[in-house]
N, C-alpha and C. Protein backbone atom coordinates (compact mmCIF):
# COMPACT_ATOMS: atom_id res chain seq x y z
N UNK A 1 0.83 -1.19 0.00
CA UNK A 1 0.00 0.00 0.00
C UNK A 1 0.87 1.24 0.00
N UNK A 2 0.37 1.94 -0.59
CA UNK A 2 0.85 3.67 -0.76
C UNK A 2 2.38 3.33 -1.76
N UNK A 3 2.29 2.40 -2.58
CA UNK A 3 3.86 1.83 -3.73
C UNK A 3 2.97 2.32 -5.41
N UNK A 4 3.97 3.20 -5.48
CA UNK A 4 3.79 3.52 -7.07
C UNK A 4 3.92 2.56 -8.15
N UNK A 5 5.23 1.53 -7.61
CA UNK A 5 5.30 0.34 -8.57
C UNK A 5 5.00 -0.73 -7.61
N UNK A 6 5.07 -1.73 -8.13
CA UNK A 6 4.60 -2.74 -7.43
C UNK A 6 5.70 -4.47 -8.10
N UNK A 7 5.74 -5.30 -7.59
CA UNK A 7 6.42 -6.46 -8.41
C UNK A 7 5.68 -7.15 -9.60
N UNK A 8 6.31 -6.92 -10.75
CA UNK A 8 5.47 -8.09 -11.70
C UNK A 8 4.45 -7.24 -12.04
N UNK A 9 5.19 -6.09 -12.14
CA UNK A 9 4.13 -4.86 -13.07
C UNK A 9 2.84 -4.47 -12.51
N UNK A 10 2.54 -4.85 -11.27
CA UNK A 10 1.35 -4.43 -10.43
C UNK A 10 0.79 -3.24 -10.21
N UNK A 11 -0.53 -3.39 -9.58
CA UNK A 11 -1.08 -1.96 -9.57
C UNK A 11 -0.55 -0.81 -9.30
N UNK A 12 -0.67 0.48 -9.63
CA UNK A 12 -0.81 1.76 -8.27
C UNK A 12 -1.29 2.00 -7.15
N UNK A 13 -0.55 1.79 -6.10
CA UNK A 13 -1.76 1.67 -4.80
C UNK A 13 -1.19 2.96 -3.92
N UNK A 14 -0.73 4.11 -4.76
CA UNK A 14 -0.56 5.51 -4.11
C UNK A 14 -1.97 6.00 -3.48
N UNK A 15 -2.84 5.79 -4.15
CA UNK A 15 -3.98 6.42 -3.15
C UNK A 15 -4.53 5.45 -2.27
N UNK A 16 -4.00 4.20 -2.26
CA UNK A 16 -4.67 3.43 -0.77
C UNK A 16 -3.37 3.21 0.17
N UNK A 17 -3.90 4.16 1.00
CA UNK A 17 -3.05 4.26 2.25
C UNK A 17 -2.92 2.77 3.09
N UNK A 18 -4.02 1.81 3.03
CA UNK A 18 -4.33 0.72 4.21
C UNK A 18 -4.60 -0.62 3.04
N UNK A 19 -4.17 -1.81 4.07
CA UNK A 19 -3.91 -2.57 3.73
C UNK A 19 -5.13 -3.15 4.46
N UNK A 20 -6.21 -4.32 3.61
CA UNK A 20 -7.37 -5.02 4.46
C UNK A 20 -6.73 -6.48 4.45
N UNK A 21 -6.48 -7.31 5.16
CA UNK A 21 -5.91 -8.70 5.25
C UNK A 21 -7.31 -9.59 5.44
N UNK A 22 -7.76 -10.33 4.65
CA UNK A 22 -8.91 -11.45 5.60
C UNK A 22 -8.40 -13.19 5.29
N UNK A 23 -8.91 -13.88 6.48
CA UNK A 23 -8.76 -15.07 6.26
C UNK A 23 -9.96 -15.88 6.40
N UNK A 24 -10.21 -17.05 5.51
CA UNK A 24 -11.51 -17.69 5.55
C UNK A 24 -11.55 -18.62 6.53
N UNK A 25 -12.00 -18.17 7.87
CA UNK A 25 -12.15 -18.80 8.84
C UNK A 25 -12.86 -20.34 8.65
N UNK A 26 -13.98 -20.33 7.99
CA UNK A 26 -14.79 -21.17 7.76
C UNK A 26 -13.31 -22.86 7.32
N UNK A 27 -12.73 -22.43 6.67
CA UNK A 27 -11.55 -23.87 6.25
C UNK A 27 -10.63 -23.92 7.28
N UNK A 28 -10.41 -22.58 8.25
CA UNK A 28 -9.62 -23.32 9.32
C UNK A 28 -10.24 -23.83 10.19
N UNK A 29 -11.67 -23.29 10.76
CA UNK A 29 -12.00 -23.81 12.19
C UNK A 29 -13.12 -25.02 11.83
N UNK A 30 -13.58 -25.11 10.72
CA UNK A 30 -14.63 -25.67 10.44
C UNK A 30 -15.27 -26.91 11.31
N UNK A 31 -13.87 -27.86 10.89
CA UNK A 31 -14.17 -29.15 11.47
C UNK A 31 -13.89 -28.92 13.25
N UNK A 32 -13.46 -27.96 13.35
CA UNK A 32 -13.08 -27.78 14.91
C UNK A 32 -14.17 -27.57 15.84
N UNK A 33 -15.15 -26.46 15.32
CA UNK A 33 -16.12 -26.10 15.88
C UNK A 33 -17.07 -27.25 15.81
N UNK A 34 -17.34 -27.83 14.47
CA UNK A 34 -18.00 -29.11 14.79
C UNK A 34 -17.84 -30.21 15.39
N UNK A 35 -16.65 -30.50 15.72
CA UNK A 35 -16.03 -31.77 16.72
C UNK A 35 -16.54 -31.17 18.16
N UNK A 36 -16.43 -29.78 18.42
CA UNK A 36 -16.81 -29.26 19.24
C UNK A 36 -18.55 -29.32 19.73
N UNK A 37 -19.15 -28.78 18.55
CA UNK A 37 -20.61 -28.58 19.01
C UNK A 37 -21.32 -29.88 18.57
N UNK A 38 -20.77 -31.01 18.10
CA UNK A 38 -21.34 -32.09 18.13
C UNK A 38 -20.56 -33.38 19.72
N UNK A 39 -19.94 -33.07 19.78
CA UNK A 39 -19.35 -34.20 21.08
C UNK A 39 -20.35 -34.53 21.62
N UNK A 40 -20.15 -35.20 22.60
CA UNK A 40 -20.84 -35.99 23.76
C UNK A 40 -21.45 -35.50 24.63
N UNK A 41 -20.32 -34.22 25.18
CA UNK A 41 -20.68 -33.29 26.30
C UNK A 41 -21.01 -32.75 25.75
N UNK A 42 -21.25 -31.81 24.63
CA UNK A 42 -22.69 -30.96 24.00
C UNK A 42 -23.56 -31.45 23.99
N UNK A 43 -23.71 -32.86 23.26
CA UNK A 43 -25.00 -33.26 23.10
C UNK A 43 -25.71 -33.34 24.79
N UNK A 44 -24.96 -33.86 25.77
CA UNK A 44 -25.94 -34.05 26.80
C UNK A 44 -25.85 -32.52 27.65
N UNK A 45 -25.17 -31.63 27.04
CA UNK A 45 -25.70 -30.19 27.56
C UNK A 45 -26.96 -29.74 26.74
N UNK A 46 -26.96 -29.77 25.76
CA UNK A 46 -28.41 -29.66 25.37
C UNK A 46 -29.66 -30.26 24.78
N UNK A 47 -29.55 -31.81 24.58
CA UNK A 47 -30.54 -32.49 24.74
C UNK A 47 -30.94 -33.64 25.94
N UNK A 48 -30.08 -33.36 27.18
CA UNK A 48 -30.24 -34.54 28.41
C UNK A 48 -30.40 -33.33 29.62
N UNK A 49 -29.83 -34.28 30.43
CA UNK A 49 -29.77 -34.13 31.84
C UNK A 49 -30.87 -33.37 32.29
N UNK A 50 -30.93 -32.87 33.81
CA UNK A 50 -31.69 -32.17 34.64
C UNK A 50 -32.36 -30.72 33.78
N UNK A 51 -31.70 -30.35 33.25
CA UNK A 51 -31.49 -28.62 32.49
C UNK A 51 -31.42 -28.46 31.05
N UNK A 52 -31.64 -29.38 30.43
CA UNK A 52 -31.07 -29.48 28.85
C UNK A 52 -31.16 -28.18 28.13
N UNK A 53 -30.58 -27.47 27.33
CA UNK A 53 -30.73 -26.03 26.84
C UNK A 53 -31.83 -26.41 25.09
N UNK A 54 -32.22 -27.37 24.92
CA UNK A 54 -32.80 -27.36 23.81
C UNK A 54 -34.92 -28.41 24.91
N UNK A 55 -35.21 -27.29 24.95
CA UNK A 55 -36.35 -28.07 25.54
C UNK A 55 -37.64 -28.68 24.69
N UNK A 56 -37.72 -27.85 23.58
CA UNK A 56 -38.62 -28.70 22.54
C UNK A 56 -38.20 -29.79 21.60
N UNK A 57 -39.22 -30.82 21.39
CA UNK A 57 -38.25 -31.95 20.32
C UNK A 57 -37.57 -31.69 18.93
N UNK A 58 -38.66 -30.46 18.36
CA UNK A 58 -38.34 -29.92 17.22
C UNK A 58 -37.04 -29.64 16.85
N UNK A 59 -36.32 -28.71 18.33
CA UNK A 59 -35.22 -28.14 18.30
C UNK A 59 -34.42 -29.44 18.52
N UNK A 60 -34.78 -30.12 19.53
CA UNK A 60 -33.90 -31.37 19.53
C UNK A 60 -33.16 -31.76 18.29
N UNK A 61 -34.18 -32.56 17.62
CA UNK A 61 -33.99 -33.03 16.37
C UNK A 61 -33.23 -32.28 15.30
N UNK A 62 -33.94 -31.24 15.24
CA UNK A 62 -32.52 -30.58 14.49
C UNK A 62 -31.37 -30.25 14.72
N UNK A 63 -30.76 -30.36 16.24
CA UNK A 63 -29.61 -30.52 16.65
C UNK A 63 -29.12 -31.45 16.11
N UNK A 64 -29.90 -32.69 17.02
CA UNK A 64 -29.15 -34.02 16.23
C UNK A 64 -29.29 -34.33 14.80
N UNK A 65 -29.95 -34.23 13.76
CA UNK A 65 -29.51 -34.13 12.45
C UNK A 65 -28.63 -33.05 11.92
N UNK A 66 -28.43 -32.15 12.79
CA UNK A 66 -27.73 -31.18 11.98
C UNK A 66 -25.81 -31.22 12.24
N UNK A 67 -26.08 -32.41 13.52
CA UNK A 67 -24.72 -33.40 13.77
C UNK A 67 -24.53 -34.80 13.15
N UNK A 68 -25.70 -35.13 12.70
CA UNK A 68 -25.66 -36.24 12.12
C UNK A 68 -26.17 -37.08 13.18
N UNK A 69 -25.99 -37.40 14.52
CA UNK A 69 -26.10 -38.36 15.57
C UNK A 69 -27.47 -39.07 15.55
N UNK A 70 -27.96 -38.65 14.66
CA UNK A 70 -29.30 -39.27 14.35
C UNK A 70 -30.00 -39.54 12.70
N UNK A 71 -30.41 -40.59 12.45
CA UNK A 71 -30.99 -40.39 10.85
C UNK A 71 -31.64 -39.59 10.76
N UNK A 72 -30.96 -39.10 9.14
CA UNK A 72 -32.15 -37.84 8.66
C UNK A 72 -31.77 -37.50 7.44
N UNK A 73 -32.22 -36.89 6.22
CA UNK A 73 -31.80 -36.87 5.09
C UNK A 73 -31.16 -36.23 4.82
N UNK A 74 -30.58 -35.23 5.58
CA UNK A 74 -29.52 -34.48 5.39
C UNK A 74 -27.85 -35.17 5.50
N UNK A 75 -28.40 -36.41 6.29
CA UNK A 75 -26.70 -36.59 7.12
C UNK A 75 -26.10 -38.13 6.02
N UNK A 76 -24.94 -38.09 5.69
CA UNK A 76 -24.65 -39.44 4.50
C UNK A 76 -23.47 -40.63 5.70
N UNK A 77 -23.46 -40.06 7.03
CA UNK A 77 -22.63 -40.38 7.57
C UNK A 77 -22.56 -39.94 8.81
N UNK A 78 -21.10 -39.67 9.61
CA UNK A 78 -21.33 -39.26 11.30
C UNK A 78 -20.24 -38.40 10.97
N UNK A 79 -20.07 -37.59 12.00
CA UNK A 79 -18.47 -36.40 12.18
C UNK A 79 -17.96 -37.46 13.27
N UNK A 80 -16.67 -37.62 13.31
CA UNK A 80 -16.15 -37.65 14.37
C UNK A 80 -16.23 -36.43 15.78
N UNK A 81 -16.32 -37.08 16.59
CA UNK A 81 -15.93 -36.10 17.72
C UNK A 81 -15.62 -36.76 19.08
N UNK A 82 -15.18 -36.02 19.81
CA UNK A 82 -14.13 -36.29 21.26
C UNK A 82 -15.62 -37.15 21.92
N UNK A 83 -15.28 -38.12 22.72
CA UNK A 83 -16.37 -38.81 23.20
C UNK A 83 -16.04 -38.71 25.03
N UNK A 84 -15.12 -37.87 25.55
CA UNK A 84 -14.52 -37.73 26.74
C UNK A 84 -14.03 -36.39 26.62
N UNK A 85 -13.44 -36.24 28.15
CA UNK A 85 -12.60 -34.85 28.56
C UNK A 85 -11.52 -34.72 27.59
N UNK A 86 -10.43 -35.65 27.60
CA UNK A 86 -9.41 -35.63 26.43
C UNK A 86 -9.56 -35.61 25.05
N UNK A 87 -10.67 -35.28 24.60
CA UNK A 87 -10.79 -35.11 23.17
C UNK A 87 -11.03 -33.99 23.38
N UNK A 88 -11.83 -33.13 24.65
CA UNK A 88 -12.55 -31.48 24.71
C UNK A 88 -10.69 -30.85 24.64
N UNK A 89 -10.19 -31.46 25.43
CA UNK A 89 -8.74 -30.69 25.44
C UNK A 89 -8.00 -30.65 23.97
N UNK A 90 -8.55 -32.07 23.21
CA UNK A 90 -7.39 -32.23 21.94
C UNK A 90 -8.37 -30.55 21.09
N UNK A 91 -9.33 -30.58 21.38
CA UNK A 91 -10.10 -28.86 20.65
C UNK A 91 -9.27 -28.26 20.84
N UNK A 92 -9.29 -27.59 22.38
CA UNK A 92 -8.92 -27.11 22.96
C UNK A 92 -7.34 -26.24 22.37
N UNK A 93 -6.62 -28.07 22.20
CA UNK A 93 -5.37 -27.68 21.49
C UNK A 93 -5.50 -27.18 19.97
N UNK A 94 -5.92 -27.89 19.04
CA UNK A 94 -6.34 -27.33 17.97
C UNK A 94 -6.45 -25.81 17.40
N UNK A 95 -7.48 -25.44 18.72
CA UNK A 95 -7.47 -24.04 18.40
C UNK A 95 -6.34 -23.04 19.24
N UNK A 96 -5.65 -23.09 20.07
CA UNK A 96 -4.53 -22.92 20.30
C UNK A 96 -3.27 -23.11 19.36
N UNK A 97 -3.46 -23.97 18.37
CA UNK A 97 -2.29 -23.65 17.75
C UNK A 97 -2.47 -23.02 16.37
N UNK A 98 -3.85 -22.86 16.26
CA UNK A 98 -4.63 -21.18 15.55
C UNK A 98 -4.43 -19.82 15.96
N UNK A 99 -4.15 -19.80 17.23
CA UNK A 99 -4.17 -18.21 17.87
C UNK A 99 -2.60 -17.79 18.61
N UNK A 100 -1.67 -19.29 19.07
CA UNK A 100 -0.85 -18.50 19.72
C UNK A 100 0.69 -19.63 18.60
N UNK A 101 1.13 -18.26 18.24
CA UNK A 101 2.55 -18.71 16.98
C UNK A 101 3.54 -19.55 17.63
């Protein structure tokens, strides 16, 4: 930014002072967040126990098809995900070695 020439005959970028950087989050975290919001301990945070955070079946169900953990025509298969504490940590790590170099 702000280079009259550029390498390999490139633009003029004298009148753009700033540089915008983006990265497509969606291909790094993708499978992360889903190993995440499909596990074991999600599922029984919001379709089990005493408190479940999904209280109608409707919503249920589309949880679990929308993890696969249940038939439905959307799903051709299952995600893997952590089935214990040591898989929440292997996330855990995952995304840690996304944020700290």
């Amino acid at each position: 930014c702000g280079l009259e020439t550029n390498w390999n005959n490139g633009p003029d970028l004298t009148k753009f002072p700033l540089l915008s950087q983006t990265m497509n989050l969606t291909s790094m975290i993708d499978q992360i967040a889903k190993e995440l919001l499909c596990s074991a301990d999600m599922e029984e945070l919001m379709t089990k126990g005493s408190s479940p955070l999904l209280t109608d079946q409707k919503h249920v169900d589309e949880y679990l098809c929308g993890c696969c953990l249940a038939p439905c025509e959307a799903c051709a298969g299952s995600l893997e995900t952590p089935a214990d504490e040591s898989g929440l940590s292997a996330i855990s790590s995952k995304m840690s070695s996304l944020t700290n170099p």
